[in-house]
N, C-alpha and C. Protein backbone atom coordinates (compact mmCIF):
# COMPACT_ATOMS: atom_id res chain seq x y z
N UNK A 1 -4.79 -17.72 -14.97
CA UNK A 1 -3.99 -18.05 -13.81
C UNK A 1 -4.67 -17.50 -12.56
N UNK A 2 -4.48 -18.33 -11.44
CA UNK A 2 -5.21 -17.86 -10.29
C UNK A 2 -4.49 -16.98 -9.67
N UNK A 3 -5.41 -15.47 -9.23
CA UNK A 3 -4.26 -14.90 -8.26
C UNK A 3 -4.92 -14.98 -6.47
N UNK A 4 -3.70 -15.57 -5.83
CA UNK A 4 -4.01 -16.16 -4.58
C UNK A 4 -2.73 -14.85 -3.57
N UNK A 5 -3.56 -14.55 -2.77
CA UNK A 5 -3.39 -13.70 -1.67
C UNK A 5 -2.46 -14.53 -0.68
N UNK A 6 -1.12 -14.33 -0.25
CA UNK A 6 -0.45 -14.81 0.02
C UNK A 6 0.06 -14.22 1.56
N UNK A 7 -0.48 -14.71 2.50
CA UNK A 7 -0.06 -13.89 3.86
C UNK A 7 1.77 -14.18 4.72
N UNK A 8 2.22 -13.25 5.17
CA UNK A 8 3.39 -13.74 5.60
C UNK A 8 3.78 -15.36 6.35
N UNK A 9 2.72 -15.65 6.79
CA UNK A 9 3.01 -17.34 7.66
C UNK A 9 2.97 -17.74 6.78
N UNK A 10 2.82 -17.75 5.34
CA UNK A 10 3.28 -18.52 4.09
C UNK A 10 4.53 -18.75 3.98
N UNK A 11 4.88 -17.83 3.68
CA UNK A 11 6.42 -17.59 3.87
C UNK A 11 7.23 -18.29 4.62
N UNK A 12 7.21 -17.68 5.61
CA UNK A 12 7.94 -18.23 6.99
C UNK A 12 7.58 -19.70 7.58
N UNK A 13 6.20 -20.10 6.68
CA UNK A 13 6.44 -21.55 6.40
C UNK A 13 7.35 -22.35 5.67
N UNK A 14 8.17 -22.00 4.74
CA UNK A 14 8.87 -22.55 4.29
C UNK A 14 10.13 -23.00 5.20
N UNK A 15 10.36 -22.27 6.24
CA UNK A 15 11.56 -22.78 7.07
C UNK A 15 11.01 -23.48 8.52
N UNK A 16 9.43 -23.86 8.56
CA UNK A 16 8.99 -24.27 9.87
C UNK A 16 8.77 -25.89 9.12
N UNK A 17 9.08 -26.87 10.52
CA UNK A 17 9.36 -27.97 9.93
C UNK A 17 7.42 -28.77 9.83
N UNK A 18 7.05 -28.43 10.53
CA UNK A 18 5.54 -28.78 10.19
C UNK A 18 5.17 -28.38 8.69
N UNK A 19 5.47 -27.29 8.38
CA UNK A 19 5.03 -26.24 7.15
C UNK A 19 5.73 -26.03 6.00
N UNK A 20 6.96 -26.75 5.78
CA UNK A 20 7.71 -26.45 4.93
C UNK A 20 7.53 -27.35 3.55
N UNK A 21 7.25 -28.70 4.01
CA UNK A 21 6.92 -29.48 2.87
C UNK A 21 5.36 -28.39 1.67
N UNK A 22 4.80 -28.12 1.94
CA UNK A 22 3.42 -27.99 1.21
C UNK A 22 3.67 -26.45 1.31
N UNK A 23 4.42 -25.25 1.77
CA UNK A 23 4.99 -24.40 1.38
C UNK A 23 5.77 -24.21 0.26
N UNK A 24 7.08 -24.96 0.44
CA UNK A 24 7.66 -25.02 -0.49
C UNK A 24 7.02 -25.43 -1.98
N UNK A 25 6.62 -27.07 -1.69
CA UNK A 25 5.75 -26.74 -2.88
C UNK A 25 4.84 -26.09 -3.77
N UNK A 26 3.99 -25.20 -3.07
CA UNK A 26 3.14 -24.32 -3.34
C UNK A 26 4.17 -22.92 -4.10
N UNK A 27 5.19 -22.79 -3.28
CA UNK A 27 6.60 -21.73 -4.08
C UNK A 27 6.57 -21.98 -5.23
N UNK A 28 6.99 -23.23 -4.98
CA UNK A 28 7.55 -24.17 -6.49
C UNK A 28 6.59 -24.11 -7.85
N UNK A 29 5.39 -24.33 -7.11
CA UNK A 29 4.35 -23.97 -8.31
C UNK A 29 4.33 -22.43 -9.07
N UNK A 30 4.32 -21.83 -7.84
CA UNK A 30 4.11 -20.00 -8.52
C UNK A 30 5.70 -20.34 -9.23
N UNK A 31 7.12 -20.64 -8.88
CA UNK A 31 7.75 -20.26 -9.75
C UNK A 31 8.06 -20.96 -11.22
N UNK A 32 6.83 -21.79 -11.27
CA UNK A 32 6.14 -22.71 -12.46
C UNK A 32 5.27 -22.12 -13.15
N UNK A 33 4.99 -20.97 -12.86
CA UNK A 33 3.80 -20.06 -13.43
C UNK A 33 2.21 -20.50 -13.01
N UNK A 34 2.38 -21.24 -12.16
CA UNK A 34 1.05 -21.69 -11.85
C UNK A 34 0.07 -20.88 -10.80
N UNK A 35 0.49 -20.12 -10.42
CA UNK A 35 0.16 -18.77 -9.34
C UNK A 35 0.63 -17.90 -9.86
N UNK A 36 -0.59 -16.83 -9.28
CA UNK A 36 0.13 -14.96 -9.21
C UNK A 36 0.01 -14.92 -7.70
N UNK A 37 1.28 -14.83 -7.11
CA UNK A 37 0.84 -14.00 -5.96
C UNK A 37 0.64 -12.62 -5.31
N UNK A 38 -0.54 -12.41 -4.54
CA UNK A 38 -0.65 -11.49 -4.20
C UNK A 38 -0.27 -10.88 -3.08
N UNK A 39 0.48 -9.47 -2.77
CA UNK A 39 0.67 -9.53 -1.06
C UNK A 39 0.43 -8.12 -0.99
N UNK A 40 0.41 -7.40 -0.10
CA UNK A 40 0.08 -6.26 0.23
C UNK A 40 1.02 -5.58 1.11
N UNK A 41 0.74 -4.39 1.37
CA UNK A 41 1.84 -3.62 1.82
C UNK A 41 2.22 -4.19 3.44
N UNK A 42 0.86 -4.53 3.75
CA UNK A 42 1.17 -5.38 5.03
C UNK A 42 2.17 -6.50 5.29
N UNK A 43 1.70 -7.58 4.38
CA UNK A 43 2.53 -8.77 4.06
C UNK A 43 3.98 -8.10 4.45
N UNK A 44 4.50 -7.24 3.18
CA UNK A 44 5.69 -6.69 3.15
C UNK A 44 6.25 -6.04 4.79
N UNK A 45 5.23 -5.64 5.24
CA UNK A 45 5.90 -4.88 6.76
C UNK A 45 5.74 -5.96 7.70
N UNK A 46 5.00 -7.22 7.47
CA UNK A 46 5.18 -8.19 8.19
C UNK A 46 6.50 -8.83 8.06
N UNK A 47 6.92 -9.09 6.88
CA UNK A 47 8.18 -9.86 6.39
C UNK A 47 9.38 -9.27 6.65
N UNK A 48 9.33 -7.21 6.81
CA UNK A 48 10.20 -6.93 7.26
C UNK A 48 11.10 -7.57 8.75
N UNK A 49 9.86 -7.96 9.34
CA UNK A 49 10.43 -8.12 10.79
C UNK A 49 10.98 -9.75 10.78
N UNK A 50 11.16 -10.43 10.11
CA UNK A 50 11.00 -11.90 9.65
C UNK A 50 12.45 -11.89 9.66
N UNK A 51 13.59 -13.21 9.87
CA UNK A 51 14.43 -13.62 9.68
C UNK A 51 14.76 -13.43 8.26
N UNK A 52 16.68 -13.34 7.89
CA UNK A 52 16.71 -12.94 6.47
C UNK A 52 16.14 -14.07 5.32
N UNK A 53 16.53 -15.37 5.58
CA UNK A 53 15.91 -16.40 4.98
C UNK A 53 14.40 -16.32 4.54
N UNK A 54 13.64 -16.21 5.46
CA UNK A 54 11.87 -15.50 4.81
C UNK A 54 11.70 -14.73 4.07
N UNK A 55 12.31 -13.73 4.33
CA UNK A 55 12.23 -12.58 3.01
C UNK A 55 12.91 -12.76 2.10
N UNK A 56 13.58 -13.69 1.67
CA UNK A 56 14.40 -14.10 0.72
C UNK A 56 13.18 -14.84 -0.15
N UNK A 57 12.92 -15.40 0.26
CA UNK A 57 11.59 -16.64 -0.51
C UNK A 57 10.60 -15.44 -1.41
N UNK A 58 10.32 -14.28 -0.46
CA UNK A 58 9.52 -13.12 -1.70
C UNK A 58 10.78 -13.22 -2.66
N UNK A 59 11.80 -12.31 -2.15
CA UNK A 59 12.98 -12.06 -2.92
C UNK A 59 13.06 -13.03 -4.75
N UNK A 60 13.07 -14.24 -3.96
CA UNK A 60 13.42 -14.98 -5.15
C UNK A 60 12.08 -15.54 -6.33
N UNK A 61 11.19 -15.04 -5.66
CA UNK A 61 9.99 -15.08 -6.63
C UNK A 61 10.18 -14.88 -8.22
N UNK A 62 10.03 -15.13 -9.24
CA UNK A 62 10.12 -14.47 -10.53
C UNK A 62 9.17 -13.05 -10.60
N UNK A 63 9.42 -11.76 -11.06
CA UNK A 63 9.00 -10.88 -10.27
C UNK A 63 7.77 -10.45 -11.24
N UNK A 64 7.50 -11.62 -12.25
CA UNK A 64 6.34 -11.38 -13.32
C UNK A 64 5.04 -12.40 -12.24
N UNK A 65 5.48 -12.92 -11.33
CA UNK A 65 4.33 -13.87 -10.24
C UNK A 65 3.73 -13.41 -9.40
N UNK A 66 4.51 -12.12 -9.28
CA UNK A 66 3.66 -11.30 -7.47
C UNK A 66 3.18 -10.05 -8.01
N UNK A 67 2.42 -9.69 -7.71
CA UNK A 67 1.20 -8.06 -7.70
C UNK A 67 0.46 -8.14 -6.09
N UNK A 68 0.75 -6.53 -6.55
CA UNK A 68 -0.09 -5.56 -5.58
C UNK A 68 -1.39 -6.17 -5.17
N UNK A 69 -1.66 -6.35 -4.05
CA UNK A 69 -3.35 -6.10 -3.37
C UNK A 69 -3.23 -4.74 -2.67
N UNK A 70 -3.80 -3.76 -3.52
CA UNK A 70 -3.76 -2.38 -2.27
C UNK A 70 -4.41 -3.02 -1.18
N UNK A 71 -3.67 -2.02 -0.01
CA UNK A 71 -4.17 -1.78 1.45
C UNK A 71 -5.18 -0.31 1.34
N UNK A 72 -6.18 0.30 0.56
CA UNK A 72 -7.09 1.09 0.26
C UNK A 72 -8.16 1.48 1.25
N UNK A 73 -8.30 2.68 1.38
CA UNK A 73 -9.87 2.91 1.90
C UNK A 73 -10.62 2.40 1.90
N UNK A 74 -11.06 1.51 0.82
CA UNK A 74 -11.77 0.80 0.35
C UNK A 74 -11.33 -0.81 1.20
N UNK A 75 -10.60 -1.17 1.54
CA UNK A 75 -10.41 -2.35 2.14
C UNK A 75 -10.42 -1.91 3.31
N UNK A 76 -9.87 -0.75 4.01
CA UNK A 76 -9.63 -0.66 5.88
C UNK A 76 -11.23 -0.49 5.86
N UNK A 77 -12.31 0.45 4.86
CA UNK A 77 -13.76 -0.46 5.25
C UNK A 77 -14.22 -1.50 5.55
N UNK A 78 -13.54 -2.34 4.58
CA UNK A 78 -14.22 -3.59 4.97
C UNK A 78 -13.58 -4.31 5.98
N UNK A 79 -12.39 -4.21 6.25
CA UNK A 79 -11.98 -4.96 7.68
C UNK A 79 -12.80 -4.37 8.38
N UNK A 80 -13.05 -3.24 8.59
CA UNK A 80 -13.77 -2.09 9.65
C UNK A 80 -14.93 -2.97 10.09
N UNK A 81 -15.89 -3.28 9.29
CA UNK A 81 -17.22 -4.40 8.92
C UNK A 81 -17.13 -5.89 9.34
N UNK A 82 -15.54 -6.22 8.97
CA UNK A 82 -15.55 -7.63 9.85
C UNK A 82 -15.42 -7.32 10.87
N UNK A 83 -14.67 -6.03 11.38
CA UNK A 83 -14.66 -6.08 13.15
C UNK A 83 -15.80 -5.76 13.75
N UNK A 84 -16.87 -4.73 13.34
CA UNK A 84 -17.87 -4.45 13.69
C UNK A 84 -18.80 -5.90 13.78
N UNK A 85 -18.90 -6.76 12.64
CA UNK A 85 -19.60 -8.00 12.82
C UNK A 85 -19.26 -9.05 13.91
N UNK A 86 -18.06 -8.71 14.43
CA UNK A 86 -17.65 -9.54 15.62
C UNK A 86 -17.12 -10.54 15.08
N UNK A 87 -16.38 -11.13 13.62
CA UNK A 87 -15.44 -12.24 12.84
C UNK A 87 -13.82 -12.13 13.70
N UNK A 88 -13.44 -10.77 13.88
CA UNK A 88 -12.33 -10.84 14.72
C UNK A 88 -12.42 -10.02 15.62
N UNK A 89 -11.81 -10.17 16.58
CA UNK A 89 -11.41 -9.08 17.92
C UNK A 89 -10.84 -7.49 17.22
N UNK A 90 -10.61 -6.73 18.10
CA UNK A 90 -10.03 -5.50 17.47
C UNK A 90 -8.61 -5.98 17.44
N UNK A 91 -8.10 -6.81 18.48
CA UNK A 91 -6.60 -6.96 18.59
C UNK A 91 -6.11 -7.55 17.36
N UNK A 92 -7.40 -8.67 16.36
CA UNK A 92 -6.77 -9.20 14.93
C UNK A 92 -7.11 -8.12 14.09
N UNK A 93 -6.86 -6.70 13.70
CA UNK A 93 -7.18 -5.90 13.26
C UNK A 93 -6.25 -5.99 11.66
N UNK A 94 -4.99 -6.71 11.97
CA UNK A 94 -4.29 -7.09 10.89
C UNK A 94 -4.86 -7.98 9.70
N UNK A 95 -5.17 -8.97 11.05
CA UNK A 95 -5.84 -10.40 9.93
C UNK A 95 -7.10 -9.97 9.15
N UNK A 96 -8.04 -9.31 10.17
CA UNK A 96 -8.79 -8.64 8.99
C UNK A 96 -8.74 -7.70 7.97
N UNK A 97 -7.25 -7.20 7.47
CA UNK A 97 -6.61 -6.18 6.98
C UNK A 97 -6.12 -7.27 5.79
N UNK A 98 -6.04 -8.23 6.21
CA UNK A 98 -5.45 -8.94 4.92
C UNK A 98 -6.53 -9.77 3.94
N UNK A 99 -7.65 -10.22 4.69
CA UNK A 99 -8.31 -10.80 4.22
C UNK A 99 -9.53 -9.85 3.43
N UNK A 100 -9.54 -8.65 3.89
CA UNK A 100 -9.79 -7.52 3.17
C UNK A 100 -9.57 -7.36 1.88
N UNK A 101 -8.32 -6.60 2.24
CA UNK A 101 -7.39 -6.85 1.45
C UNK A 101 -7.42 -7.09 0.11
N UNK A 102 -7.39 -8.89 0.29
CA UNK A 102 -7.69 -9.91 -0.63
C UNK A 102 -9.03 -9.54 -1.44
N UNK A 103 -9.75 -9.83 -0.60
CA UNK A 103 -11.38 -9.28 -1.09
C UNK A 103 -11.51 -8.36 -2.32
N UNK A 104 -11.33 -7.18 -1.91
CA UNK A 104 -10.92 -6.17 -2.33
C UNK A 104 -10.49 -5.97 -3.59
N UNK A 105 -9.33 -6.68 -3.94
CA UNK A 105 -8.15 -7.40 -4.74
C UNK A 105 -8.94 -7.93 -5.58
N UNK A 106 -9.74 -8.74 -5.32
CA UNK A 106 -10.38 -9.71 -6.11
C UNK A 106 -9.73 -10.92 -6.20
N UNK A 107 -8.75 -10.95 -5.52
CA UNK A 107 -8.30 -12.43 -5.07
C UNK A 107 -9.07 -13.70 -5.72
N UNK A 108 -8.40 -14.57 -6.30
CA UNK A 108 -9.29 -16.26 -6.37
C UNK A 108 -8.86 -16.91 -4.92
N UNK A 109 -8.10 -16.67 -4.05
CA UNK A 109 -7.68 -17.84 -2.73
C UNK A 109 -7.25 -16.70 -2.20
N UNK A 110 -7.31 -16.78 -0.84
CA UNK A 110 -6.18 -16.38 0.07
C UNK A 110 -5.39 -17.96 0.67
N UNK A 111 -4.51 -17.66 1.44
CA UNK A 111 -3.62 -18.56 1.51
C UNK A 111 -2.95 -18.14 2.77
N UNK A 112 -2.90 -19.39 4.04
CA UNK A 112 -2.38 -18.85 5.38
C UNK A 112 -2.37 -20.19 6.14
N UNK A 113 -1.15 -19.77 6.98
CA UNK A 113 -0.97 -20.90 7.89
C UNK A 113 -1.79 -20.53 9.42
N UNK A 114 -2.71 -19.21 9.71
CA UNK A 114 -3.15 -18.48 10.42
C UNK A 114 -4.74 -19.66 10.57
N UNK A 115 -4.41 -20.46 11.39
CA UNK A 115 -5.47 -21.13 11.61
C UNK A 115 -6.62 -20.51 12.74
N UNK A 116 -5.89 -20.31 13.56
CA UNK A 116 -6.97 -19.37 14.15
C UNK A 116 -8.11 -18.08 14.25
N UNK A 117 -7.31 -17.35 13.61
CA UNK A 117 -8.30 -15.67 12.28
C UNK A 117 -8.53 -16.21 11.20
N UNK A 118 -7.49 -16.80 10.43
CA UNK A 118 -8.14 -17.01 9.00
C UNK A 118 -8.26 -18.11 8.53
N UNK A 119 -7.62 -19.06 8.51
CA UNK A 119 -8.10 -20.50 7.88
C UNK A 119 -8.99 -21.46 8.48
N UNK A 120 -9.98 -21.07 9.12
CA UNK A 120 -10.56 -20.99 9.58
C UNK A 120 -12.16 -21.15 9.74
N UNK A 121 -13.14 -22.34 9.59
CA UNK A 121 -14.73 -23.07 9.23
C UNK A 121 -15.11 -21.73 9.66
N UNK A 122 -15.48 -21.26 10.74
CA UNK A 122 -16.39 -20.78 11.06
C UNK A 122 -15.70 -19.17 10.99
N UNK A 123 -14.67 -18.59 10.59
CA UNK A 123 -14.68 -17.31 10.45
C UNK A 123 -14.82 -17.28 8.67
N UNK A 124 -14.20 -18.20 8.48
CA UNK A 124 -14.51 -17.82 6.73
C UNK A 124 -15.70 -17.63 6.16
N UNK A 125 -16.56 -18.30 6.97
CA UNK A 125 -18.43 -18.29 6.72
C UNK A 125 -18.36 -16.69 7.38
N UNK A 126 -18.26 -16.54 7.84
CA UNK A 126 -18.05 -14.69 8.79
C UNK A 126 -17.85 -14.05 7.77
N UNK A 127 -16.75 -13.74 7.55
CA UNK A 127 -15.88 -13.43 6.83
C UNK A 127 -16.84 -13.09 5.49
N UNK A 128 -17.27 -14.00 4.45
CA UNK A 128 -18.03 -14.18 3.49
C UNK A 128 -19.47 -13.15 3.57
N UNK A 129 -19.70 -13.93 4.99
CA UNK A 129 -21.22 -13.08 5.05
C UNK A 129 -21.18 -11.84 5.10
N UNK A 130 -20.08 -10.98 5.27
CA UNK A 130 -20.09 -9.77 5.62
C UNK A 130 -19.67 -9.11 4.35
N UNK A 131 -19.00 -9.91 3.37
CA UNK A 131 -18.71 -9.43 2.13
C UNK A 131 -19.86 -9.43 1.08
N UNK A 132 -20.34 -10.48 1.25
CA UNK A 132 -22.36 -10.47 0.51
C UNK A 132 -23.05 -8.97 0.91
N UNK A 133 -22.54 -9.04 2.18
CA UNK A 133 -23.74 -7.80 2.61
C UNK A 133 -23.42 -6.83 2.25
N UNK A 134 -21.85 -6.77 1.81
CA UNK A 134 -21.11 -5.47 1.36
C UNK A 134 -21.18 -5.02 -0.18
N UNK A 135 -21.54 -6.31 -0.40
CA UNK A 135 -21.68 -6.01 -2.13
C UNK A 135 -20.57 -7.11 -2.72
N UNK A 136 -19.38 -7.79 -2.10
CA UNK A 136 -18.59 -8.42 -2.69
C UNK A 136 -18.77 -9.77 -2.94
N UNK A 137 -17.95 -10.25 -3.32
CA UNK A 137 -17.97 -11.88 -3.72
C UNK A 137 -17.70 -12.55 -2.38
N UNK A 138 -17.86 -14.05 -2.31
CA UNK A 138 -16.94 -14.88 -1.13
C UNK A 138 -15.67 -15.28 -1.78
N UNK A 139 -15.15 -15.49 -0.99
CA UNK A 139 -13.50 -15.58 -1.12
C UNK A 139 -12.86 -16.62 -0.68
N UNK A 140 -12.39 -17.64 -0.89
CA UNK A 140 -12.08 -18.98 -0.66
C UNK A 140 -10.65 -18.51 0.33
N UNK A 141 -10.53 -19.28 1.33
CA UNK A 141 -9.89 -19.51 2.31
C UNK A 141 -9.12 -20.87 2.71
N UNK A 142 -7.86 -20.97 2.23
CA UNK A 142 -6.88 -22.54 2.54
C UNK A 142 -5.71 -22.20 2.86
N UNK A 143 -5.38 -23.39 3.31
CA UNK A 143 -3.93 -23.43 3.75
C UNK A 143 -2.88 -24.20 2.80
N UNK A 144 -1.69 -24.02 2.66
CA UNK A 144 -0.80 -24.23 1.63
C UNK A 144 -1.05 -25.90 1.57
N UNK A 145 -1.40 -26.40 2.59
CA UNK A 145 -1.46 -28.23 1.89
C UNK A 145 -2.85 -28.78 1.51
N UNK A 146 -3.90 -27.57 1.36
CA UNK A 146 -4.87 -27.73 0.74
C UNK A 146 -4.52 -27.64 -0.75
N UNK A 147 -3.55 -27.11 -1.28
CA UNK A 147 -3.58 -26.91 -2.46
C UNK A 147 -2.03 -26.91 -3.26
N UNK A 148 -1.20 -27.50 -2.41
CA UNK A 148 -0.19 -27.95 -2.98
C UNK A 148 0.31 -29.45 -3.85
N UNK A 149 -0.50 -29.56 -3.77
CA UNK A 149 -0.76 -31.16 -4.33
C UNK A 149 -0.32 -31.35 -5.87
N UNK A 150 1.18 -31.63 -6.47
CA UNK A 150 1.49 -32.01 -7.73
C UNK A 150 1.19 -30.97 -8.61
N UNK A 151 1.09 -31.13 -9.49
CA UNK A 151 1.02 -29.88 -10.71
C UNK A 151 -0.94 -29.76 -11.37
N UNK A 152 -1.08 -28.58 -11.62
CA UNK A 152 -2.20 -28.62 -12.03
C UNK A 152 -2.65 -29.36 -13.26
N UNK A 153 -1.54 -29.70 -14.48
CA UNK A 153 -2.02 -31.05 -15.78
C UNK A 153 -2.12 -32.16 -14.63
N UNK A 154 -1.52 -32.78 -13.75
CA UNK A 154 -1.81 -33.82 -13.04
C UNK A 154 -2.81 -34.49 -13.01
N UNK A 155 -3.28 -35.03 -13.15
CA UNK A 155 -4.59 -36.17 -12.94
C UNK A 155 -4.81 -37.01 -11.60
């Protein structure tokens, strides 16, 4: 099973009307067993601040679908490295905290409606290169209607 790094605009896609179709579905799958999701302590202090409905959508997860991505020494390095490489500003100090994170994690996907820091042609090539140089893998980068598409037996 894939485990995919799951950032809060996931979430809170489910109640945005652009975002909710291929959110929801993508839910629907993890609570199909077809995902593990991953979130981090961040995610969680992001979601705190979120309407009650958003945090409900973690809430109702089956609670054998979601695991830990530590937020580690080992990851605030490597955001440290995307900011130093110039992939984000200091002010996205988060976004590179998650995609870290992920990294880190060993993530198969991250997953974000964050088109501008993270889902993103030309930061994900960033992003990547700085994890090669670090010693890590690349890390695939989409957005929930990249990969919500019907069930995985599907044809």
């Amino acid at each position: 099973m894939m485990r995919v790094y799951v950032d809060a605009s996931v979430f809170g896609g489910v109640y945005d009307k652009e975002f909710a179709k291929s959110s929801r579905d993508f839910f629907r799958q993890v609570a199909d067993g077809q995902w593990t999701v991953l979130i981090s302590e961040l995610v969680v202090a992001e979601l705190a601040g979120a309407p009650h409905a958003v945090r409900q959508v973690l809430d109702r997860l089956p609670v054998d679908t979601v695991d830990e991505a530590p937020v580690s020494e080992e990851s605030r390095r490597l955001a440290e490295a995307y900011l130093d490489a110039g992939v984000l500003s200091r002010g996205s100090s988060n976004d590179a905290l998650h995609v870290a994170a992920a990294t880190v994690a060993r993530a198969d996907l991250i997953l974000s409606w964050n088109f501008k820091h993270i889902v993103n042609f030309r930061r994900i090539r960033l992003f990547n290169s700085v994890n090669l140089a670090q010693g890590y893998g690349i890390i695939d980068i989409r957005s929930p209607a990249e990969i919500a598409y019907g069930s995985e037996t599907e044809s």
